[in-house]
N, C-alpha and C. Protein backbone atom coordinates (compact mmCIF):
# COMPACT_ATOMS: atom_id res chain seq x y z
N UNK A 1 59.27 124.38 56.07
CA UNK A 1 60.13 124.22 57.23
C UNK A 1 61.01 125.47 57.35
N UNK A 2 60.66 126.07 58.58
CA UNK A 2 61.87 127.38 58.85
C UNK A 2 62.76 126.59 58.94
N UNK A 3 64.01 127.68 58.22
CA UNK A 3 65.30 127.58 58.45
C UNK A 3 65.60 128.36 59.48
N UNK A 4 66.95 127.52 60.23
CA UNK A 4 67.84 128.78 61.20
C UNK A 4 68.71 130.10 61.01
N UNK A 5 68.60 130.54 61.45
CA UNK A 5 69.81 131.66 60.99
C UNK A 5 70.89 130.88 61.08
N UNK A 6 72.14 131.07 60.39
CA UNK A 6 73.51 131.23 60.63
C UNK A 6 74.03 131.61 61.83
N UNK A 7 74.93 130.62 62.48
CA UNK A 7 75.86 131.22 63.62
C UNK A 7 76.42 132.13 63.20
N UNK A 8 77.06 133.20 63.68
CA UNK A 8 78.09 133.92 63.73
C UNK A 8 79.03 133.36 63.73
N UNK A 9 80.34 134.39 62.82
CA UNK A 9 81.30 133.55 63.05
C UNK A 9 82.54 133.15 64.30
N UNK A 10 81.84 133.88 65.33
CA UNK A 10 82.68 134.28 66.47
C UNK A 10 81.86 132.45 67.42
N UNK A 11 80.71 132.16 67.41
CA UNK A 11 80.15 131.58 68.04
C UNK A 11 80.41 130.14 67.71
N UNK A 12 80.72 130.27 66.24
CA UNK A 12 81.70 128.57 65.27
C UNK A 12 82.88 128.54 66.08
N UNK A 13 83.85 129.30 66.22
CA UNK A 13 85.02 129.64 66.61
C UNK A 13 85.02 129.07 68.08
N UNK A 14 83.85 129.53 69.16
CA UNK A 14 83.86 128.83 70.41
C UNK A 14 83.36 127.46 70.12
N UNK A 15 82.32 127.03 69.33
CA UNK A 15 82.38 125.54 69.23
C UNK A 15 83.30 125.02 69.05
N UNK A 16 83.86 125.15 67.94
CA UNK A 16 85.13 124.46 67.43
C UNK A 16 85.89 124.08 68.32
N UNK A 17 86.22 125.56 69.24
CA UNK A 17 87.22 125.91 70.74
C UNK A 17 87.01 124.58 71.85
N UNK A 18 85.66 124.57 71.86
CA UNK A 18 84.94 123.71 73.13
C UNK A 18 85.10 122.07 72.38
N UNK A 19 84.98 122.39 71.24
CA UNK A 19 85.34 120.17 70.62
C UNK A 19 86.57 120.13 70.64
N UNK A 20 87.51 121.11 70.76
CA UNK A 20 89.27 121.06 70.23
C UNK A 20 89.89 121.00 72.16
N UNK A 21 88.91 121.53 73.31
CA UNK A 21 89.46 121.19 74.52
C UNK A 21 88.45 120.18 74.73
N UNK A 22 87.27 119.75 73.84
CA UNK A 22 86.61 118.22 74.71
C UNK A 22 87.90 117.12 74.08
N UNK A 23 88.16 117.21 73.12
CA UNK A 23 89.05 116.13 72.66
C UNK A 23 90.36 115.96 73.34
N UNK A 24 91.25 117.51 73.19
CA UNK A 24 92.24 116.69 74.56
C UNK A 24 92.02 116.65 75.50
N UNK A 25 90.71 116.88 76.24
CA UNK A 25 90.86 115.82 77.80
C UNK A 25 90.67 114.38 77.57
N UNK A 26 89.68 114.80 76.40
CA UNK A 26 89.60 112.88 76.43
C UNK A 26 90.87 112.07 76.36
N UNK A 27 91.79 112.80 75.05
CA UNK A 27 93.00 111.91 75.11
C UNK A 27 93.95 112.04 76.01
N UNK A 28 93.85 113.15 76.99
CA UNK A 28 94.57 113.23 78.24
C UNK A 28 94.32 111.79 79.09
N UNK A 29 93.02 111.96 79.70
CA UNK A 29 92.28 111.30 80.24
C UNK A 29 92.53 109.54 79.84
N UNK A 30 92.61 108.99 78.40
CA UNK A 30 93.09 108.21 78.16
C UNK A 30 94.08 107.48 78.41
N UNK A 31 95.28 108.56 78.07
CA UNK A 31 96.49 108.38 78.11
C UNK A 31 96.97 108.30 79.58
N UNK A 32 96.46 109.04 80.22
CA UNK A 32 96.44 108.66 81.90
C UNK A 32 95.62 107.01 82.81
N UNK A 33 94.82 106.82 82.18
CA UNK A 33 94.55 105.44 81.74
C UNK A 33 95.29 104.23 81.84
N UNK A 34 96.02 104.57 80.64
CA UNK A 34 96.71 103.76 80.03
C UNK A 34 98.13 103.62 81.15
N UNK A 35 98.28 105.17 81.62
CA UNK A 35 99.72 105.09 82.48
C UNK A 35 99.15 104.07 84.18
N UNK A 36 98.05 104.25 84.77
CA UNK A 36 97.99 103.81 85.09
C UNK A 36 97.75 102.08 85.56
N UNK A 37 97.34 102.28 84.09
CA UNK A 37 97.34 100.42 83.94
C UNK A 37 98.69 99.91 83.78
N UNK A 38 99.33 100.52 83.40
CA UNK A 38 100.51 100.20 83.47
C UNK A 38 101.40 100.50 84.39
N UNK A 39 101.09 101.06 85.76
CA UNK A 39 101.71 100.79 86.82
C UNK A 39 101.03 99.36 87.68
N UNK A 40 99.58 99.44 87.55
CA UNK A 40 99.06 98.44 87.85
C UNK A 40 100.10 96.79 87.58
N UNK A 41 100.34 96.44 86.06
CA UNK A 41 100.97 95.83 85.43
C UNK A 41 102.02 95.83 85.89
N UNK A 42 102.65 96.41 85.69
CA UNK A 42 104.25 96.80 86.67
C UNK A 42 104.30 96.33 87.90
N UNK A 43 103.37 96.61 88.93
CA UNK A 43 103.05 96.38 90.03
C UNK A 43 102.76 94.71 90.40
N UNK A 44 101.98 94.11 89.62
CA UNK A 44 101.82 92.57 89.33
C UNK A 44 103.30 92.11 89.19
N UNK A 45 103.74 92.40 87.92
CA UNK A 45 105.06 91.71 87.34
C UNK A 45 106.60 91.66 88.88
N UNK A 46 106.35 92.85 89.16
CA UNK A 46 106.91 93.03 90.26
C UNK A 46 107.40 92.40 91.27
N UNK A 47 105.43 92.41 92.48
CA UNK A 47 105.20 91.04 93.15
C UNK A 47 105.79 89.63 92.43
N UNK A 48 105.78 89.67 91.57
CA UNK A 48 105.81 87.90 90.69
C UNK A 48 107.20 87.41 90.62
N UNK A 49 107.99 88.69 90.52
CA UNK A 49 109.03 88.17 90.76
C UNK A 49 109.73 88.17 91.84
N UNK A 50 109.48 89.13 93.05
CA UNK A 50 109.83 89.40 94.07
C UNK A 50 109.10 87.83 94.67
N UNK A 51 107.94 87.44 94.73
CA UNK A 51 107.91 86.36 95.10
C UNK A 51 108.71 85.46 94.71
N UNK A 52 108.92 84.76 93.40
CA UNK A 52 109.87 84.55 92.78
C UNK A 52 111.01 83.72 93.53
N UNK A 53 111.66 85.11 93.84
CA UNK A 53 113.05 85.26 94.05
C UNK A 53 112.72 85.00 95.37
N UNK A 54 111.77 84.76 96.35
CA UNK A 54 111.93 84.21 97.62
C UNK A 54 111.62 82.86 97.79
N UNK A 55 110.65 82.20 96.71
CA UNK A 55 110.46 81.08 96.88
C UNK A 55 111.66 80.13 95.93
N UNK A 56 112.63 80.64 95.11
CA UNK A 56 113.17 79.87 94.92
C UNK A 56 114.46 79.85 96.16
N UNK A 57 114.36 81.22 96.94
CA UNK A 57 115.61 81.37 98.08
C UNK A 57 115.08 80.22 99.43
N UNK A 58 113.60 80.04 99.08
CA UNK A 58 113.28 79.04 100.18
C UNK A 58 113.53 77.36 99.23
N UNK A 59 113.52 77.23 98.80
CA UNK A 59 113.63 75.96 97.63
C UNK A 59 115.35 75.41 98.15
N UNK A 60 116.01 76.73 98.02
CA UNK A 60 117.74 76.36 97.87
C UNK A 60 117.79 76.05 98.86
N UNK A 61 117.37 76.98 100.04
CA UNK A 61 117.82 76.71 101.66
C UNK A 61 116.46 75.37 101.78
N UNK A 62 116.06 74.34 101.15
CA UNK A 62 115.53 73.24 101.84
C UNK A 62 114.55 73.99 102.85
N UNK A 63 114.10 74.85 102.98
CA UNK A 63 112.72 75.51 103.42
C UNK A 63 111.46 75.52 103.43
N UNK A 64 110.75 74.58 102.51
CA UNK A 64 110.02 74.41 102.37
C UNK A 64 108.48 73.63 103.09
N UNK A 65 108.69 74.09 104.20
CA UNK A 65 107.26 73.52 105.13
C UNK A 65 106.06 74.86 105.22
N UNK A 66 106.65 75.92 105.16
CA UNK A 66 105.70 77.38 105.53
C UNK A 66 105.76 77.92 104.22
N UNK A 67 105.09 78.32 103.34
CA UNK A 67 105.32 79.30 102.08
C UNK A 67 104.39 80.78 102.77
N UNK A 68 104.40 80.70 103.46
CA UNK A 68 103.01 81.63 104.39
C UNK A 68 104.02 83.09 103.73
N UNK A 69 104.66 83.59 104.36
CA UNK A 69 105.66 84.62 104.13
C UNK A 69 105.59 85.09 102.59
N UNK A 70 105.89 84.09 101.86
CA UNK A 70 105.61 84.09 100.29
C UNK A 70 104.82 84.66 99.87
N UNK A 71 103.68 83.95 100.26
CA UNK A 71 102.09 84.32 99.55
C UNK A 71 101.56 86.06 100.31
N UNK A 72 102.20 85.77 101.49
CA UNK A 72 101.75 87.60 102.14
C UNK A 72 102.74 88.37 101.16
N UNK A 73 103.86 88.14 100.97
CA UNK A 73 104.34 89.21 99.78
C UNK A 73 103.62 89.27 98.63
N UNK A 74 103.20 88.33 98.30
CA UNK A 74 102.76 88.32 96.92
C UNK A 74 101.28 88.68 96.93
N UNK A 75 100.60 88.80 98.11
CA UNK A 75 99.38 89.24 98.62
C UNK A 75 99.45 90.63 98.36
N UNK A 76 100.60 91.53 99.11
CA UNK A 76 100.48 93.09 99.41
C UNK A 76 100.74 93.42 97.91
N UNK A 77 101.47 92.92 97.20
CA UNK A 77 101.57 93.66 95.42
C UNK A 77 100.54 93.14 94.82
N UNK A 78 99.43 92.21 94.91
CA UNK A 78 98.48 92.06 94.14
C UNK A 78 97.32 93.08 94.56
N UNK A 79 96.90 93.10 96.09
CA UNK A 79 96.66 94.26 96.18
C UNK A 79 96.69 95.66 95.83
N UNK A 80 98.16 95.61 96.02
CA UNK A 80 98.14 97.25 95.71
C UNK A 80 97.91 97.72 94.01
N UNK A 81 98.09 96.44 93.45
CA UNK A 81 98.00 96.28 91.85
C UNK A 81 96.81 96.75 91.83
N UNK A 82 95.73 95.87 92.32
CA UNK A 82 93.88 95.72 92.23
C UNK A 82 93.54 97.16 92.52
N UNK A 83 94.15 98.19 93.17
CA UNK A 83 93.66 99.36 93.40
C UNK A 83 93.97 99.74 92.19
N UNK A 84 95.42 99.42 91.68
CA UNK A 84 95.52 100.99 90.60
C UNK A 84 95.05 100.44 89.27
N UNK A 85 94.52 99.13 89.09
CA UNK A 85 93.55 98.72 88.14
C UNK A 85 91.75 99.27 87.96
N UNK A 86 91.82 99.68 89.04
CA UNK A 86 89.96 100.08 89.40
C UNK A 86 90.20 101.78 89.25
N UNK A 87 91.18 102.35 89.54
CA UNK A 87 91.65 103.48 89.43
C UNK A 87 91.68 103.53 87.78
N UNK A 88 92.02 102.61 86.94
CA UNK A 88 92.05 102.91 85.83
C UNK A 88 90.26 102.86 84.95
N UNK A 89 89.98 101.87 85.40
CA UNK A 89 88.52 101.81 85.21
C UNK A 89 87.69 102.84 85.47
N UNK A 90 88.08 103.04 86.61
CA UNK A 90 87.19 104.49 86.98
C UNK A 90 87.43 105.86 85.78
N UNK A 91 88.85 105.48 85.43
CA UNK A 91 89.46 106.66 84.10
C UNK A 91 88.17 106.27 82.97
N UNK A 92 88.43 105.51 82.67
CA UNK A 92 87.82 104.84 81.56
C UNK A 92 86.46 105.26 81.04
N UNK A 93 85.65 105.07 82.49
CA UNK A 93 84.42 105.73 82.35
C UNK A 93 84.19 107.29 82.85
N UNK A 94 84.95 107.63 82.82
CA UNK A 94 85.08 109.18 83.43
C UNK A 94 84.62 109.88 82.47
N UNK A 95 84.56 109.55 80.85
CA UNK A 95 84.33 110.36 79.89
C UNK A 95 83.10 110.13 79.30
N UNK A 96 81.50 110.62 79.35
CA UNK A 96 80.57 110.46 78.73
C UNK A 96 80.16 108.89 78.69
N UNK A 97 80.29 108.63 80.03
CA UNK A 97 79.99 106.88 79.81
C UNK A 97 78.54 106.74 79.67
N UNK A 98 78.70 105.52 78.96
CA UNK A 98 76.82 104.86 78.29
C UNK A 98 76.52 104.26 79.67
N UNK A 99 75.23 103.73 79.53
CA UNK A 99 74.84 103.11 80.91
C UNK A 99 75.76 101.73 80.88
N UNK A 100 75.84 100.46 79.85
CA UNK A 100 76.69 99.90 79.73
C UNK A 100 77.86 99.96 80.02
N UNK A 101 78.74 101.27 80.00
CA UNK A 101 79.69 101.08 80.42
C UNK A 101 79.68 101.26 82.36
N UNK A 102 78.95 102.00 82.64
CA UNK A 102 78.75 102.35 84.19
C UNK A 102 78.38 101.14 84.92
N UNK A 103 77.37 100.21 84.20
CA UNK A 103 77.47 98.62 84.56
C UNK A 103 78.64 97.88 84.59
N UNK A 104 79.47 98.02 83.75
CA UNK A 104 80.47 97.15 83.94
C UNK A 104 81.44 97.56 84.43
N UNK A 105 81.86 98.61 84.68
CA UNK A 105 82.64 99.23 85.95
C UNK A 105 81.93 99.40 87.45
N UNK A 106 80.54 98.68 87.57
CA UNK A 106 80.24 98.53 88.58
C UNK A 106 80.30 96.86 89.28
N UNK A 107 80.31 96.44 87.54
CA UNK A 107 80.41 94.56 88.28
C UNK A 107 81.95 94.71 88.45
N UNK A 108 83.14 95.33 87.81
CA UNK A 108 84.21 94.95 88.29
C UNK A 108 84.77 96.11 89.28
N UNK A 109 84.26 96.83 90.07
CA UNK A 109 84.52 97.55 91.08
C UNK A 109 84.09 96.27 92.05
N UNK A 110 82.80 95.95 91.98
CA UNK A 110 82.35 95.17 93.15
C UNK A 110 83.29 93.71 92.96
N UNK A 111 83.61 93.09 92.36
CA UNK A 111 84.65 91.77 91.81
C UNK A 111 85.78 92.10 92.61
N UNK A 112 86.76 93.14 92.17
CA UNK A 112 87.77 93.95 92.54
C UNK A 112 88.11 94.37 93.86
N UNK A 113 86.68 94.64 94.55
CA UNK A 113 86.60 95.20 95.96
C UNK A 113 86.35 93.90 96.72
N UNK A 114 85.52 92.84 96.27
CA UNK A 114 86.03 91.82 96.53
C UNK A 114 87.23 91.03 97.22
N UNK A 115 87.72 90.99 96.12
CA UNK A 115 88.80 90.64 95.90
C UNK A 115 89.95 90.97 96.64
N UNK A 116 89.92 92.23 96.87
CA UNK A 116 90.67 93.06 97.77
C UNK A 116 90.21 92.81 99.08
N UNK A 117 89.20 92.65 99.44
CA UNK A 117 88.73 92.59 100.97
C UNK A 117 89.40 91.18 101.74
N UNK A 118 88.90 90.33 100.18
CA UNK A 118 89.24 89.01 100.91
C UNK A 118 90.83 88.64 101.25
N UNK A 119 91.72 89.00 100.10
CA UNK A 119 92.84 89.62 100.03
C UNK A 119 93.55 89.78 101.33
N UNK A 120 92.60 90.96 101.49
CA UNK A 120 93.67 91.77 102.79
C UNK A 120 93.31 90.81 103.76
N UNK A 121 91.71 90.59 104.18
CA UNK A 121 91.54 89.54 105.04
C UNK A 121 92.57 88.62 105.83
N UNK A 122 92.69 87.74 104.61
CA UNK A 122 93.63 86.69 104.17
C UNK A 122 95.24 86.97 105.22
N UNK A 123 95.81 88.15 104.30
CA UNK A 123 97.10 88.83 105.22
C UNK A 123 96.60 88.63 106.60
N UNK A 124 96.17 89.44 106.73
CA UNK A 124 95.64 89.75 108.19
C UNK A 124 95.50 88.48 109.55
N UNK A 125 95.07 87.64 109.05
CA UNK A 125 94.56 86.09 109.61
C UNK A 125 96.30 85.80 109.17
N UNK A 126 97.24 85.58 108.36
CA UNK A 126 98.51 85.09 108.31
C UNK A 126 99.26 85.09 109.50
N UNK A 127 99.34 86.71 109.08
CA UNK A 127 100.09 87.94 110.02
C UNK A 127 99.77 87.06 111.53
N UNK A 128 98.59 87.16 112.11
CA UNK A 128 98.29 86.53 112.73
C UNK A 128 98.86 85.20 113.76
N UNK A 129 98.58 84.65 112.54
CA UNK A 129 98.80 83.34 112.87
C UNK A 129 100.40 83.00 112.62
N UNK A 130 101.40 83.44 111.73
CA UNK A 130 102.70 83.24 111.94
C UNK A 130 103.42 84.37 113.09
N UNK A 131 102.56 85.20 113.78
CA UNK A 131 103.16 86.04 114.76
C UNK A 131 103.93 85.25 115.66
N UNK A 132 102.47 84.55 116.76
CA UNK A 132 103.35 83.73 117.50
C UNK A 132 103.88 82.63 117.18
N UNK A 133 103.76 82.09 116.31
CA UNK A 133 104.69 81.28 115.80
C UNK A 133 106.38 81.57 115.50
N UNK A 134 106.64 82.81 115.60
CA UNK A 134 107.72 83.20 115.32
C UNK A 134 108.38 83.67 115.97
N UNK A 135 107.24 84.16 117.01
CA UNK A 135 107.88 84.18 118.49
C UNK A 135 108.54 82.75 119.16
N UNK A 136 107.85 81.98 119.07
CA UNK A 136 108.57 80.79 119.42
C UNK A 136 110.33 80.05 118.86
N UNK A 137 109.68 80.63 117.15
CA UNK A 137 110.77 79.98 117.12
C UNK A 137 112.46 80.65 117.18
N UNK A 138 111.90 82.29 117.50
CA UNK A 138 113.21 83.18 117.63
C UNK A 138 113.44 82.73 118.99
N UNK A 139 112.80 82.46 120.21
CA UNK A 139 113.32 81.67 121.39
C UNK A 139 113.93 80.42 121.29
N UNK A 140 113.21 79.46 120.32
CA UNK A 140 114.11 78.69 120.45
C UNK A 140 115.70 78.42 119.96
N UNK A 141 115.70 79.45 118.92
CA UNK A 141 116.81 79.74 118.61
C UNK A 141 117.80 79.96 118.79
N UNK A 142 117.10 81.06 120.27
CA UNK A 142 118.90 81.55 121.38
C UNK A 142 119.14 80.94 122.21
């Protein structure tokens, strides 16, 4: 069995170079990840309480026939959550992904996008439907 020659030692030096900048992007790349899941998270906790704090303000004031208002707040931060969660996924596999992993950032892109469609949908048909309703009842008001 031939042997190889020896690298040079100038040509070790760029390998080394090229595994010492593959590694911190990866942990760049990670760590950016991670920040974004955690705005994601942030973003959830957020909505949760911002809803929260309106449904117990509808609870005190005896309000309770419409929660419609509620759930559209708590609609637009779960949303905007679901983006910067798929945003993180997409990090995830950004680095030398296996086919396995490209599958499963494709079932939860499509879950996610889902999710989001129906989501916004949802708002949308609310919005809707408490418009004129609210027209009415600011007339009857004055």
């Amino acid at each position: 069995m031939p042997q190889l020659p020896a690298l040079p030692e100038t040509a070790r030096d760029v390998t080394s170079l090229h595994g010492q900048a593959e590694d911190t992007v990866i942990n760049a790349v990670q760590w950016l990840k991670l920040g974004v899941e955690a705005v994601g998270a942030t973003i959830i906790v957020l909505g949760i309480l911002s809803a929260g704090w309106l449904l117990l303000k509808a609870l005190l004031k005896r309000q309770t026939a419409d929660f419609t208002a509620i759930r559209l707040a708590l609609a637009r931060y779960l949303a905007l959550a679901l983006e910067f969660q798929l945003g993180a996924d997409i990090l995830s596999t950004a680095i030398a992904p296996s086919w396995e992993q490209i599958g499963k950032l494709g079932a939860i892109a499509v879950i996610r996008t889902a999710l989001n469609y129906f989501l916004s949908r949802e708002m949308r048909e609310e919005r809707r439907e408490t418009t004129p309703e609210k027209a009415v009842v600011e007339r009857a008001d004055k």
